[in-house]
Protein backbone atom coordinates (compact mmCIF):
# COMPACT_ATOMS: atom_id res chain seq x y z
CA UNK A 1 47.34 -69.55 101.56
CA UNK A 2 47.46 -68.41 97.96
CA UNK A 3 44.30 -69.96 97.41
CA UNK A 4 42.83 -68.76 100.16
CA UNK A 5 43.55 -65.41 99.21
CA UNK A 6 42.39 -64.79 95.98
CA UNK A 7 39.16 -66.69 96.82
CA UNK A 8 39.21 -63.62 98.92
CA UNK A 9 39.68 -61.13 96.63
CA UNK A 10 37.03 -62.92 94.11
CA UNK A 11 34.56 -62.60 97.06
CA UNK A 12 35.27 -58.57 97.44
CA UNK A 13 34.99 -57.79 93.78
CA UNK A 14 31.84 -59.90 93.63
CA UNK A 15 30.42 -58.43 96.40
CA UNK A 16 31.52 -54.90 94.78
CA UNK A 17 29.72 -55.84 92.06
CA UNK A 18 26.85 -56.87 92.97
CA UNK A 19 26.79 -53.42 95.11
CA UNK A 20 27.06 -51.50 91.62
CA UNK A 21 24.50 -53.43 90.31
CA UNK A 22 21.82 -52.68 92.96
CA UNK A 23 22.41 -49.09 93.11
CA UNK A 24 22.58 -48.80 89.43
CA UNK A 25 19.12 -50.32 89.25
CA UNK A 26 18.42 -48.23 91.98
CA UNK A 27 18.70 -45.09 89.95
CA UNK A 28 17.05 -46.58 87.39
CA UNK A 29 13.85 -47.28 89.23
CA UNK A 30 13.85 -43.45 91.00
CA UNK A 31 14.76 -42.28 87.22
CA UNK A 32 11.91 -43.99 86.01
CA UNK A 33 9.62 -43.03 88.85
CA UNK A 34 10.16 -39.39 88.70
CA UNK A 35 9.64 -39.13 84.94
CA UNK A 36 6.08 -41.01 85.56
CA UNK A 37 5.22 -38.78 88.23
CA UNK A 38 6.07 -35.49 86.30
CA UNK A 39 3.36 -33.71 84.60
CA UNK A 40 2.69 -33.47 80.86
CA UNK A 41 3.23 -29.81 79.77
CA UNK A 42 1.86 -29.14 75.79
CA UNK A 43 4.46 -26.72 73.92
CA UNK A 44 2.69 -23.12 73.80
CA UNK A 45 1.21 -22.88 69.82
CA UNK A 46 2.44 -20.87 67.28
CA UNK A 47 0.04 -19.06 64.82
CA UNK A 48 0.29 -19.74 61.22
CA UNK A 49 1.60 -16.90 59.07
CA UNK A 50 1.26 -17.13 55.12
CA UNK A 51 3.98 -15.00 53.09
CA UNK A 52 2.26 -12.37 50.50
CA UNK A 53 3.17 -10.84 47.63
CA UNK A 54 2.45 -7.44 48.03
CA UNK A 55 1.59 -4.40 45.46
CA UNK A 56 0.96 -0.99 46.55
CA UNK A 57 -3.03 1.21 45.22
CA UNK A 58 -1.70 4.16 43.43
CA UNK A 59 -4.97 5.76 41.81
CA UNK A 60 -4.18 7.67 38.51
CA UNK A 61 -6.02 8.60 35.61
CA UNK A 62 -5.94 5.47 33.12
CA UNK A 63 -6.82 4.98 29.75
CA UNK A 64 -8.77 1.67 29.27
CA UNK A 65 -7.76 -0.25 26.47
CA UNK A 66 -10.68 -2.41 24.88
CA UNK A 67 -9.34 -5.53 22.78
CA UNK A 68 -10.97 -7.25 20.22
CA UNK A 69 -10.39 -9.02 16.78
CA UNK A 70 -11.53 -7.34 13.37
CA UNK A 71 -10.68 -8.08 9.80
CA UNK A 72 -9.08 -5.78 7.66
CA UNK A 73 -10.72 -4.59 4.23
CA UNK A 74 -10.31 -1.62 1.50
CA UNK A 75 -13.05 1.09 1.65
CA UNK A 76 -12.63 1.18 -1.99
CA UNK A 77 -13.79 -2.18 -3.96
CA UNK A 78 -14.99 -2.49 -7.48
CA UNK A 79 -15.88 -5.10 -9.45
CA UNK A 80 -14.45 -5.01 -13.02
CA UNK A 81 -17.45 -6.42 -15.61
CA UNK A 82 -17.94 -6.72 -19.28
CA UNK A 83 -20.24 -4.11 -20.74
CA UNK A 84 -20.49 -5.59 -24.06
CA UNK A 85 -20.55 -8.90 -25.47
CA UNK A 86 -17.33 -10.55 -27.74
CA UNK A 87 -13.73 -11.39 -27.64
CA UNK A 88 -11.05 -10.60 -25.69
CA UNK A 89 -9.01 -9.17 -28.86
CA UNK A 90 -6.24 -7.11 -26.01
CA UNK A 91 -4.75 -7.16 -22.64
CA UNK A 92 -2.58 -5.05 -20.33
CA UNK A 93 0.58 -6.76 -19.23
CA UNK A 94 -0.38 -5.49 -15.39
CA UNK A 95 -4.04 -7.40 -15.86
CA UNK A 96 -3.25 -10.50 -12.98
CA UNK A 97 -3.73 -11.75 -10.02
CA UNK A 98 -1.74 -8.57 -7.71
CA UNK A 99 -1.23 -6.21 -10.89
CA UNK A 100 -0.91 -2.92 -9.95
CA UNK A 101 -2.55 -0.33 -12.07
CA UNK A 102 -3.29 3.44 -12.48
CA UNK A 103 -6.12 5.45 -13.50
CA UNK A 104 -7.12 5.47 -16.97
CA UNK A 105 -5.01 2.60 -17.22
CA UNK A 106 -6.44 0.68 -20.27
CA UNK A 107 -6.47 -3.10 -18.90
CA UNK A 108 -8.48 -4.69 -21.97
CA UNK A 109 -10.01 -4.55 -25.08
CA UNK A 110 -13.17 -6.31 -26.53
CA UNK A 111 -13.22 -7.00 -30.44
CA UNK A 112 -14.32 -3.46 -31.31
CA UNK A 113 -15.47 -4.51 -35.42
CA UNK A 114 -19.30 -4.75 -34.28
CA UNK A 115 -19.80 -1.77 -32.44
CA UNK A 116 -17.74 0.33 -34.98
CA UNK A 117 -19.93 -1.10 -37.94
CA UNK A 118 -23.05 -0.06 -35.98
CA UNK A 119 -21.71 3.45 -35.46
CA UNK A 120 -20.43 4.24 -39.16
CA UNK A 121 -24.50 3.30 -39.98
CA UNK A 122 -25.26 5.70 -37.06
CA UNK A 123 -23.59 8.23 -38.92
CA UNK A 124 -24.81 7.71 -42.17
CA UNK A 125 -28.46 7.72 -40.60
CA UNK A 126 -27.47 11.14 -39.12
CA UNK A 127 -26.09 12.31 -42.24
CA UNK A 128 -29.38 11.06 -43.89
CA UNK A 129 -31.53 12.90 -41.37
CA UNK A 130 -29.28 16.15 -41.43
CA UNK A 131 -30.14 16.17 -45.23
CA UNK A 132 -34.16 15.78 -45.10
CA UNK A 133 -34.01 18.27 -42.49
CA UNK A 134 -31.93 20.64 -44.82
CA UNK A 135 -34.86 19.67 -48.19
CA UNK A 136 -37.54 20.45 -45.61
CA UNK A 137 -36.15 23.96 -45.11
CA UNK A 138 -35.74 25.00 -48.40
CA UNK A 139 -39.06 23.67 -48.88
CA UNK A 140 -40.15 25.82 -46.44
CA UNK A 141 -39.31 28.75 -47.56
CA UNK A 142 -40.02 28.11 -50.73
CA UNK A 143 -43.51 27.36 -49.68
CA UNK A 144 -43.56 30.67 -47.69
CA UNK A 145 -42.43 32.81 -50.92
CA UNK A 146 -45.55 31.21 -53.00
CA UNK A 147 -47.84 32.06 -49.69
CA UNK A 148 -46.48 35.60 -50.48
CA UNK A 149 -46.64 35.84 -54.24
CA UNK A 150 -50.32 34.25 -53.94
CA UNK A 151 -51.27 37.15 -51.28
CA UNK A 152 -49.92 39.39 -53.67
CA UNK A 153 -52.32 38.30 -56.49
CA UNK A 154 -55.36 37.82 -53.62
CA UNK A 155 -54.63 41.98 -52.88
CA UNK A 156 -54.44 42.97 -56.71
CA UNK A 157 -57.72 40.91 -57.43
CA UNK A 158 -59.28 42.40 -54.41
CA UNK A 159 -58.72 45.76 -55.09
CA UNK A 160 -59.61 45.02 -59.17
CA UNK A 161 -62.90 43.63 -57.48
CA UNK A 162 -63.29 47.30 -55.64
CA UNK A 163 -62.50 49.01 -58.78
CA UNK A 164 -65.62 47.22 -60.40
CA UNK A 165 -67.50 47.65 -57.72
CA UNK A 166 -67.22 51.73 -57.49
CA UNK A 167 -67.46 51.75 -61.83
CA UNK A 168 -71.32 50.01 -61.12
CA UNK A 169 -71.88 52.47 -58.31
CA UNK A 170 -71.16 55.48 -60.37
CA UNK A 171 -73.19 53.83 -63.77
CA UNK A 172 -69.98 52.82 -65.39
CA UNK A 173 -69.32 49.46 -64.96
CA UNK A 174 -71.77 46.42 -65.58
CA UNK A 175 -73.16 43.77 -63.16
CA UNK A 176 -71.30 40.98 -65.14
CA UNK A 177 -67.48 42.93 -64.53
CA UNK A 178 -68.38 42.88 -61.43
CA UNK A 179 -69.00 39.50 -60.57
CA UNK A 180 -66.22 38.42 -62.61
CA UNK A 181 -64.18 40.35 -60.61
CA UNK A 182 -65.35 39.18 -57.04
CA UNK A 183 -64.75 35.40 -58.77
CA UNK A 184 -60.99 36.70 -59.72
CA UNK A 185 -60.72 37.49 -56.09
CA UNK A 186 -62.07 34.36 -54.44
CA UNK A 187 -60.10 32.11 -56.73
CA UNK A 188 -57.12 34.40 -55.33
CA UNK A 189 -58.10 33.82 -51.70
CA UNK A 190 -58.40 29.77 -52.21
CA UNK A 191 -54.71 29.80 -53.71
CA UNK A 192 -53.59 32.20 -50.83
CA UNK A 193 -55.29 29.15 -48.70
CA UNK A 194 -53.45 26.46 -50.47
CA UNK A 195 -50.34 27.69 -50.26
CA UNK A 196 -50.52 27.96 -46.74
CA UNK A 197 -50.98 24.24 -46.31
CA UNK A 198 -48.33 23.72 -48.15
CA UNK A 199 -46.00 25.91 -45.81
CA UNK A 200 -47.73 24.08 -42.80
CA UNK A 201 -46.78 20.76 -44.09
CA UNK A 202 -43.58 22.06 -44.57
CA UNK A 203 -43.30 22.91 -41.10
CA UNK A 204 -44.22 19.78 -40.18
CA UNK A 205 -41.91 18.22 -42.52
CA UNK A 206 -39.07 20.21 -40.59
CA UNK A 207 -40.53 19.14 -37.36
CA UNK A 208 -40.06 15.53 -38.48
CA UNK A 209 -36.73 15.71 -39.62
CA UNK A 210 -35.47 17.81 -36.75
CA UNK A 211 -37.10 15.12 -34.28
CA UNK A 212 -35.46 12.13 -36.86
CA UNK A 213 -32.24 13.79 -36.57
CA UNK A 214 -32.30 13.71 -32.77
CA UNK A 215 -32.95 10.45 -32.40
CA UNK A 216 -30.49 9.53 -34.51
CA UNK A 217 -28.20 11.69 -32.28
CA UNK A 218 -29.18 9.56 -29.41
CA UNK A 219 -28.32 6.43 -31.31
CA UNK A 220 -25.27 7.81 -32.19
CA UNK A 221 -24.12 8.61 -28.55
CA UNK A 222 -25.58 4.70 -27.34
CA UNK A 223 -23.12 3.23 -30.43
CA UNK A 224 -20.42 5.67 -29.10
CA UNK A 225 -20.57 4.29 -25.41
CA UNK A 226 -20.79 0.68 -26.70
CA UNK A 227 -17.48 1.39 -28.43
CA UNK A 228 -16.05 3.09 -25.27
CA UNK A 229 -17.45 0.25 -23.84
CA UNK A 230 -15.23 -2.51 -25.64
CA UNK A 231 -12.43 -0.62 -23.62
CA UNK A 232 -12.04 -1.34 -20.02
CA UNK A 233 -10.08 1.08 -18.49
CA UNK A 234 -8.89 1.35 -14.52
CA UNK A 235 -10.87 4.19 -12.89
CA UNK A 236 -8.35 4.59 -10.01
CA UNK A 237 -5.51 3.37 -8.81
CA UNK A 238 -5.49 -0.01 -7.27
CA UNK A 239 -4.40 -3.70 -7.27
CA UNK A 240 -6.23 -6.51 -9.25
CA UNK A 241 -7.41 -9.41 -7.53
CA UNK A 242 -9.31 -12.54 -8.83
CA UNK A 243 -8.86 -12.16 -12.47
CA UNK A 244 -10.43 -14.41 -14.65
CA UNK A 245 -10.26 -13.47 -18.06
CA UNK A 246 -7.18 -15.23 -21.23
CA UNK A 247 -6.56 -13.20 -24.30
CA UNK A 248 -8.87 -14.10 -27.28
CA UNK A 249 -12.03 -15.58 -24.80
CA UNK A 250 -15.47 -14.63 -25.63
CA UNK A 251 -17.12 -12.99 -22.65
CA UNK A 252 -20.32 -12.27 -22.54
CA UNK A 253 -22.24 -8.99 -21.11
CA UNK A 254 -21.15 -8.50 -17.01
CA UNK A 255 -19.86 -11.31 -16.91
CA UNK A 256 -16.64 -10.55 -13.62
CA UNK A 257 -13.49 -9.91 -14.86
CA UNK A 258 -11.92 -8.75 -11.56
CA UNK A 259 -11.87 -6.74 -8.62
CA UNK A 260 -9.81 -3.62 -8.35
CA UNK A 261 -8.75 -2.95 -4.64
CA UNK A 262 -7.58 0.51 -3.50
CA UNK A 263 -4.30 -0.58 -1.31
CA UNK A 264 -4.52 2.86 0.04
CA UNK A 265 -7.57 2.75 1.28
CA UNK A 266 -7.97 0.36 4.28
CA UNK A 267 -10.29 0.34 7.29
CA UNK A 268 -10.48 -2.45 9.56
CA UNK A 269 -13.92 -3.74 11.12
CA UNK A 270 -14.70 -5.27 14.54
CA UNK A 271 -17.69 -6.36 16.19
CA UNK A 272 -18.36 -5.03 19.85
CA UNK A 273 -20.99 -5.97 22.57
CA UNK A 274 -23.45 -3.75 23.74
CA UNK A 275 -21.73 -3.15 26.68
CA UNK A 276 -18.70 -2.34 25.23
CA UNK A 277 -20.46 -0.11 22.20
CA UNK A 278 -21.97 1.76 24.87
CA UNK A 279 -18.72 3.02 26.61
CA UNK A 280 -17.77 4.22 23.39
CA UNK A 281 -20.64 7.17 23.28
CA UNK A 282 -20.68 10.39 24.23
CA UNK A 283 -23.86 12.28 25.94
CA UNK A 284 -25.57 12.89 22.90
CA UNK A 285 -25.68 9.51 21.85
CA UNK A 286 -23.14 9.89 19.02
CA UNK A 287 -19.69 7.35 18.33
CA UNK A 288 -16.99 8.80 19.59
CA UNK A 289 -14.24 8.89 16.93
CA UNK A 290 -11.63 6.96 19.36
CA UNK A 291 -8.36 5.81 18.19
CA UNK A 292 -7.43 2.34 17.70
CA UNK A 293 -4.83 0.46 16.91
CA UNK A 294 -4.74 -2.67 14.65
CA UNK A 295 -1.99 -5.58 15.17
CA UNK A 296 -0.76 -8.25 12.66
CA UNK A 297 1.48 -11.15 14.22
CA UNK A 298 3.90 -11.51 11.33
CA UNK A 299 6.61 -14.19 12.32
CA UNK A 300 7.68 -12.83 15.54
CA UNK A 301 7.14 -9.27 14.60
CA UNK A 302 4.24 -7.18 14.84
CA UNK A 303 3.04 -4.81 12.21
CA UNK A 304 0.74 -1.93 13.52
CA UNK A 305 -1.51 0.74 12.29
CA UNK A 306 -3.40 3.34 13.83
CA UNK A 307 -6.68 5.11 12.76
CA UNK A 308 -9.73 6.22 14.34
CA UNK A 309 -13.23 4.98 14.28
CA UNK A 310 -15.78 6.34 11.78
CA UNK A 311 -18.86 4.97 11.53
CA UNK A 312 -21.49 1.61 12.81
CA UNK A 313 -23.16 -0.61 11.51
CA UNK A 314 -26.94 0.73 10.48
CA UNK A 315 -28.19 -2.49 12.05
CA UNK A 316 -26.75 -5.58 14.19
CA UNK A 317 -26.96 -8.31 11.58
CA UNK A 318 -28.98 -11.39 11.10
CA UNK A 319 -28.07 -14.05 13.59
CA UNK A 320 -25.47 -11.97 15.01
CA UNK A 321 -25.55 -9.90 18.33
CA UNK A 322 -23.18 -6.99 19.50
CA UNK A 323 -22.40 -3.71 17.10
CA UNK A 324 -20.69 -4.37 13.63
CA UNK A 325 -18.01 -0.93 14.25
CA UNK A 326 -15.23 0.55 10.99
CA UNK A 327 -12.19 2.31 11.93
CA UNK A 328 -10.23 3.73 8.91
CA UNK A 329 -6.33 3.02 8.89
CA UNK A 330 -3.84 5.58 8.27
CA UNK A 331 -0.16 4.68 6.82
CA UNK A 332 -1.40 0.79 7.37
CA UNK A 333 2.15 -0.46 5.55
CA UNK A 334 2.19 -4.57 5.13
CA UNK A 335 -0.97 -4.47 5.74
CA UNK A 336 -4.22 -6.36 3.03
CA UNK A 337 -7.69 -6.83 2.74
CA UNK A 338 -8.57 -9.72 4.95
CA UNK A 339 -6.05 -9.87 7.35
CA UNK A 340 -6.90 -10.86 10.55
CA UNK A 341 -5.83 -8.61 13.09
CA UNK A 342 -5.95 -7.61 16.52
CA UNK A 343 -7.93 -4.31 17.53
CA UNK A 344 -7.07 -2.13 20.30
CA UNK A 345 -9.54 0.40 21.14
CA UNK A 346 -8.66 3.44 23.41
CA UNK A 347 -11.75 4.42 25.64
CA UNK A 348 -12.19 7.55 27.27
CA UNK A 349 -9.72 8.44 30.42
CA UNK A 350 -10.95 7.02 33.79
CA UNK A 351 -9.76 9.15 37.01
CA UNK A 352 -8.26 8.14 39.48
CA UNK A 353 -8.82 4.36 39.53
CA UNK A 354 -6.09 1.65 40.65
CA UNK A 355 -4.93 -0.76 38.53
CA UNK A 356 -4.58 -4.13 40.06
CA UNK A 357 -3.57 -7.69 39.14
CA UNK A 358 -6.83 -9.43 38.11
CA UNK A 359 -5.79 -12.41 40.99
CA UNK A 360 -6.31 -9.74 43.35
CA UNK A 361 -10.02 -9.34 43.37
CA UNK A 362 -12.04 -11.74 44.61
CA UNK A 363 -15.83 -12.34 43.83
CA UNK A 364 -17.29 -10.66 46.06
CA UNK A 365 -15.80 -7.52 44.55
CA UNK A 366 -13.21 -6.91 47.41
CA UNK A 367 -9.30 -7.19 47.75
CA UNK A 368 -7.23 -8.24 50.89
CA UNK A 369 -5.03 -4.93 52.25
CA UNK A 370 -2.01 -5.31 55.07
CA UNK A 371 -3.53 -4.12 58.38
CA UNK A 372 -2.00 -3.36 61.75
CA UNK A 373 0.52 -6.23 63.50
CA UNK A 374 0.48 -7.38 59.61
CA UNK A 375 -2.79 -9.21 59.23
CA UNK A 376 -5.12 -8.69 56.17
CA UNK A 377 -8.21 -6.43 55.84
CA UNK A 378 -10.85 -6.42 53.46
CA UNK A 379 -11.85 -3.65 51.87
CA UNK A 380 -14.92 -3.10 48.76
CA UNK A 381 -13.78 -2.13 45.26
CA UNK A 382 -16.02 -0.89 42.15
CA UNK A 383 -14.74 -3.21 38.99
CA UNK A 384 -14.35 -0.26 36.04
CA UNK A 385 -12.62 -2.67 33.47
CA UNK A 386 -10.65 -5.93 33.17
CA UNK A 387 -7.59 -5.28 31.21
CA UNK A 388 -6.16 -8.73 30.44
CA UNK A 389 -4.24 -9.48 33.23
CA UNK A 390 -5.14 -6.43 35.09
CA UNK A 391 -8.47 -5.03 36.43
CA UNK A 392 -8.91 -1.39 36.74
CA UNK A 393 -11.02 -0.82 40.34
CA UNK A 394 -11.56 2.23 42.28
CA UNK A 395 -12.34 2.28 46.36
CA UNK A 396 -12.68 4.79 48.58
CA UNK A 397 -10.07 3.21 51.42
CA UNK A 398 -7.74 1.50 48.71
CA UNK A 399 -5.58 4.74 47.90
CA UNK A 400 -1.90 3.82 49.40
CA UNK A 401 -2.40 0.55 50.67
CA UNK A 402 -0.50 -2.71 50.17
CA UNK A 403 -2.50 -5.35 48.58
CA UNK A 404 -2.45 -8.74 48.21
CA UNK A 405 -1.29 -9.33 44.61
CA UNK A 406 -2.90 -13.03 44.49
CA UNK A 407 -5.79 -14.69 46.26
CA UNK A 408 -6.17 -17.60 47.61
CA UNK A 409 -8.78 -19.45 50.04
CA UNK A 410 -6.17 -19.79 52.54
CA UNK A 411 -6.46 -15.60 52.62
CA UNK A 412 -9.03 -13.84 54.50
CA UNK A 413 -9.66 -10.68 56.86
CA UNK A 414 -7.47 -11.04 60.59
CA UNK A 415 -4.95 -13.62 58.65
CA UNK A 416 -1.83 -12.88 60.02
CA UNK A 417 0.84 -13.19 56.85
CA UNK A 418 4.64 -12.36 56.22
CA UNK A 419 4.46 -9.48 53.33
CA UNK A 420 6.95 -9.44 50.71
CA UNK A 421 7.18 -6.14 49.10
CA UNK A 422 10.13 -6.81 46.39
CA UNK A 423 7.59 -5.94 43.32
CA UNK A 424 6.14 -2.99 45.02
CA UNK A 425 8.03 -0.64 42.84
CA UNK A 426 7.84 -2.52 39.54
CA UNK A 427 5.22 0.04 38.13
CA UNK A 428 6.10 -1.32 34.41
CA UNK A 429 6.82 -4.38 32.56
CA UNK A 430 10.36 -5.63 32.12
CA UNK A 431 11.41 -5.59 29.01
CA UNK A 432 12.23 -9.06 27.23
CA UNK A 433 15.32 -10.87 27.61
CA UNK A 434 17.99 -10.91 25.09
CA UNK A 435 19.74 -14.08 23.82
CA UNK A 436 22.63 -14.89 22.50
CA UNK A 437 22.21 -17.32 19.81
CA UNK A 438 24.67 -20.19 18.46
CA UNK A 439 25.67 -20.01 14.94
CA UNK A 440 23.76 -22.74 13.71
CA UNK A 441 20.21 -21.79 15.70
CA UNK A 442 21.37 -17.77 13.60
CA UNK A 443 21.55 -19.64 10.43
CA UNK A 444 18.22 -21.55 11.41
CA UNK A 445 16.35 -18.81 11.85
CA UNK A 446 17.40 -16.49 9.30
CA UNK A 447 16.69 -19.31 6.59
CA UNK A 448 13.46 -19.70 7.73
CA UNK A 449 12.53 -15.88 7.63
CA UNK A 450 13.97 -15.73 4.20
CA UNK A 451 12.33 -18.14 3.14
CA UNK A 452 9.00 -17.35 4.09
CA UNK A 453 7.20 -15.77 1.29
CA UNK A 454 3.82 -14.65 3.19
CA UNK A 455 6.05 -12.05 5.31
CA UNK A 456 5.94 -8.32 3.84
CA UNK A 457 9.40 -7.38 2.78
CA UNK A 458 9.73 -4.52 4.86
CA UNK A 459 8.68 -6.90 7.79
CA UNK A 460 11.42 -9.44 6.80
CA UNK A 461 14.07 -6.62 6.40
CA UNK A 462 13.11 -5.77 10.38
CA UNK A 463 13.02 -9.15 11.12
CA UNK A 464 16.69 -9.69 9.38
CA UNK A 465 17.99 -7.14 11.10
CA UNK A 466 17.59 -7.88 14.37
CA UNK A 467 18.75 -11.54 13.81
CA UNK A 468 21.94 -10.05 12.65
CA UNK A 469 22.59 -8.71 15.91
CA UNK A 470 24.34 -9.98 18.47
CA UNK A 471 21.57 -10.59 20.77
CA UNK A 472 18.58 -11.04 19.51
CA UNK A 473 14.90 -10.91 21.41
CA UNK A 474 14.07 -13.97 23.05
CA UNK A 475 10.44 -13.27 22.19
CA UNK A 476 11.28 -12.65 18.53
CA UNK A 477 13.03 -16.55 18.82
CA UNK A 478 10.12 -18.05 20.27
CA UNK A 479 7.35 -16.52 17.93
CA UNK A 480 9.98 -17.50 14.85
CA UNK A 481 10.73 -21.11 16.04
CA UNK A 482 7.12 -21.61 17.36
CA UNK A 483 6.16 -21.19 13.17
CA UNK A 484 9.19 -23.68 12.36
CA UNK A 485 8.01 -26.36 15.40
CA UNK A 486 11.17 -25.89 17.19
């Protein structure tokens, strides 16, 4: 009976089983059915949205900035010579390479025996000359009193030759009185004649002398310069350069001793294009006299000097193209001839044009705006300038509209895109981070800036300065360790 009744019970739960089993697949099979038989529905699409930086058109009146490169020079250059020939007998203690020296300044003297010899026999030619002149007077009037005292005899023989002739008039006198009267008188004329060749060559004697004694005179002033000119002395105030020239060395006539350079004196000159020369002229045609601003990179500090533009080149140059343009430079501290500088040339004021990021136009001279339901417009620009980074436009539907800071070919008119407007207020340029520098990297740096000898002192002194602060410009540290390779 026990057997029989759990064969029972093994026959239920099989059968219970099995039951499970066939409705289970059941299921499955109408599961599987009904997901067949359903219809394939595609999820609705989404559009694609790009996120923008934005920047919002504010037109203004802007001064355009024109950049280019120039070298710096002194408008006052001479070049010290030798006027004479000889030795090198004296020398300034300021005549070297970056003397300074003053006006009248005497920088050297050339052995002076040769031209003083030929001016003491100058002299004693003049002296000579002053003398015959002095004979030829008195022989002049000496002359001229025997012209008178033979003009006195002529008259008293002529009128002793009148007297004989009224005695034969009136029966008195005789033929042969007479006659040897009028011979008396003609002998008296002839000596009257003589002795007024003698006072003409006297006169011409004086002539001779007086044109002997001036060109002795000239002589005299030509040895006088050639002695000044043994004596080189500074005609203004300036700095030697290239000196080439020992105490006791024969030079010979202008033969370069130096060049004197007027520190004072600078003017910087840059070459423009046409384009850009042209912008700088005013209706008549003339340069304006714009103000620029020169730039030297000096180991992480920038020295600056600003002037104004004076004068062009007369022509363009040989091989060269553009306008050769000189701007003189006021108060240009640190600053020396041939320094290589950057120029920064103030153009006259545009109105109201928009200054842009230069990733903002694209070439076909247009820019991307926000729209309605946020989708991108285009709308034409004029191009005025490029500044750097920046272009300077001006549009008649760009005045208070958001545009699209950067470009891209993913961009175009009816995109729909997610503006972001954080830098819409940043009108002007952050200014550059400070850092706080580690002992060592202080030490670094300050060794190098002291012990650079090309910086200006009153650059270095800046420079020094700022390092000792607590936190120092991180620009300042990169331009400083850029120089060291750090």
């Amino acid at each position: 009976m026990r057997f029989l009744r759990q064969s029972l019970i093994g026959l239920v739960l099989t059968a219970l089983t099995l039951a499970l089993l066939v409705y289970a697949g059941d299921l499955l099979r109408g599961a599987v059915q009904e997901r067949l038989s359903r219809e394939t529905k595609a999820p609705p699409a989404r559009e694609r949205t790009f996120s923008v930086n934005l920047v919002l058109a504010q037109a203004d009146d802007v001064v355009p900035v024109l950049e280019t490169f120039g070298q710096v020079q002194s408008r006052r250059t001479l070049e010290l010579r030798a006027a004479v020939t000889g030795r090198v007998v004296e020398m300034a203690d300021s005549f070297e390479d970056g003397g300074i020296v003053r006006a009248g300044e005497v920088l050297l003297r050339i052995d002076p025996a040769d031209a003083q010899s030929a001016l003491d026999r100058v002299q004693a030619d003049i002296s000579d000359a002053k003398a015959d002149l002095l004979d030829a007077q008195r022989t002049l009037d000496l002359g001229r009193d025997d012209q008178a005292a033979a003009q006195e005899q002529a008259d008293l023989r002529e009128r002793a030759f009148q007297r004989q002739v009224d005695l034969e008039e009136r029966g008195v006198g005789t033929a042969a009185a007479v006659e040897t009267a009028e011979l008396a008188a003609s002998s008296a004329r002839q000596a009257v004649l003589s002795r007024r060749q003698a006072v003409t060559a006297a006169e011409a004697r004086i002539d001779q002398a007086q044109t002997t004694l001036q060109r002795t005179e000239i002589a005299l002033a030509e040895a006088e310069r050639r002695l000044a000119d043994t004596t080189l002395r500074a005609p203004f105030d300036g700095t030697l350069s290239l000196t080439n020239v020992t105490l006791g060395r024969l030079v010979s006539a202008n033969e370069k001793l130096a060049d004197l350079i007027d520190p004072d004196a600078l003017e910087v000159s840059f070459r423009l294009s046409t384009a850009q020369y042209a912008r700088l002229l005013d209706d008549a045609g003339d340069l304006l006299n714009a103000p620029v601003t020169a730039t030297l990179d000096v180991a992480g500090i920038d020295l600056s000097a600003r002037g104004m533009i004076t004068r062009v080149s007369a022509d363009a140059g040989e091989t060269q193209t553009g306008r050769l343009v000189f701007a003189r430079l006021d108060s240009a501290r640190g600053f020396k001839p041939g320094d290589f500088v950057t120029v920064a040339v103030q153009e006259p004021v545009l109105t109201q044009v928009v200054r842009l990021p230069a990733s903002a136009l694209g070439a076909d001279g247009s820019v991307l705006v926000l729209g309605e339901g946020d989708r991108l417009e285009t709308v034409p620009v004029t191009l005025l300038r490029r500044q750097g980074d920046s272009v300077l436009v001006r549009g008649d539907e760009l005045q208070g509209r958001e545009v699209v800071e950067a470009r891209s070919p993913l961009l175009g008119a009816g995109i729909a895109v997610t503006p972001l407007r954080a830098g819409l207020q940043d009108a002007a340029p952050s200014t550059s981070d400070m850092l706080e520098l580690s002992v060592e990297r202080r030490a670094r740096l300050v060794a190098f800036v002291e012990a650079n000898d090309r910086m200006p002192q009153e650059a270095k002194a800046r420079v020094l300065a700022q390092l000792a602060e607590p936190q120092v410009p991180a620009q300042m540290v990169a331009r400083i360790e850029s120089r060291m390779g750090g």
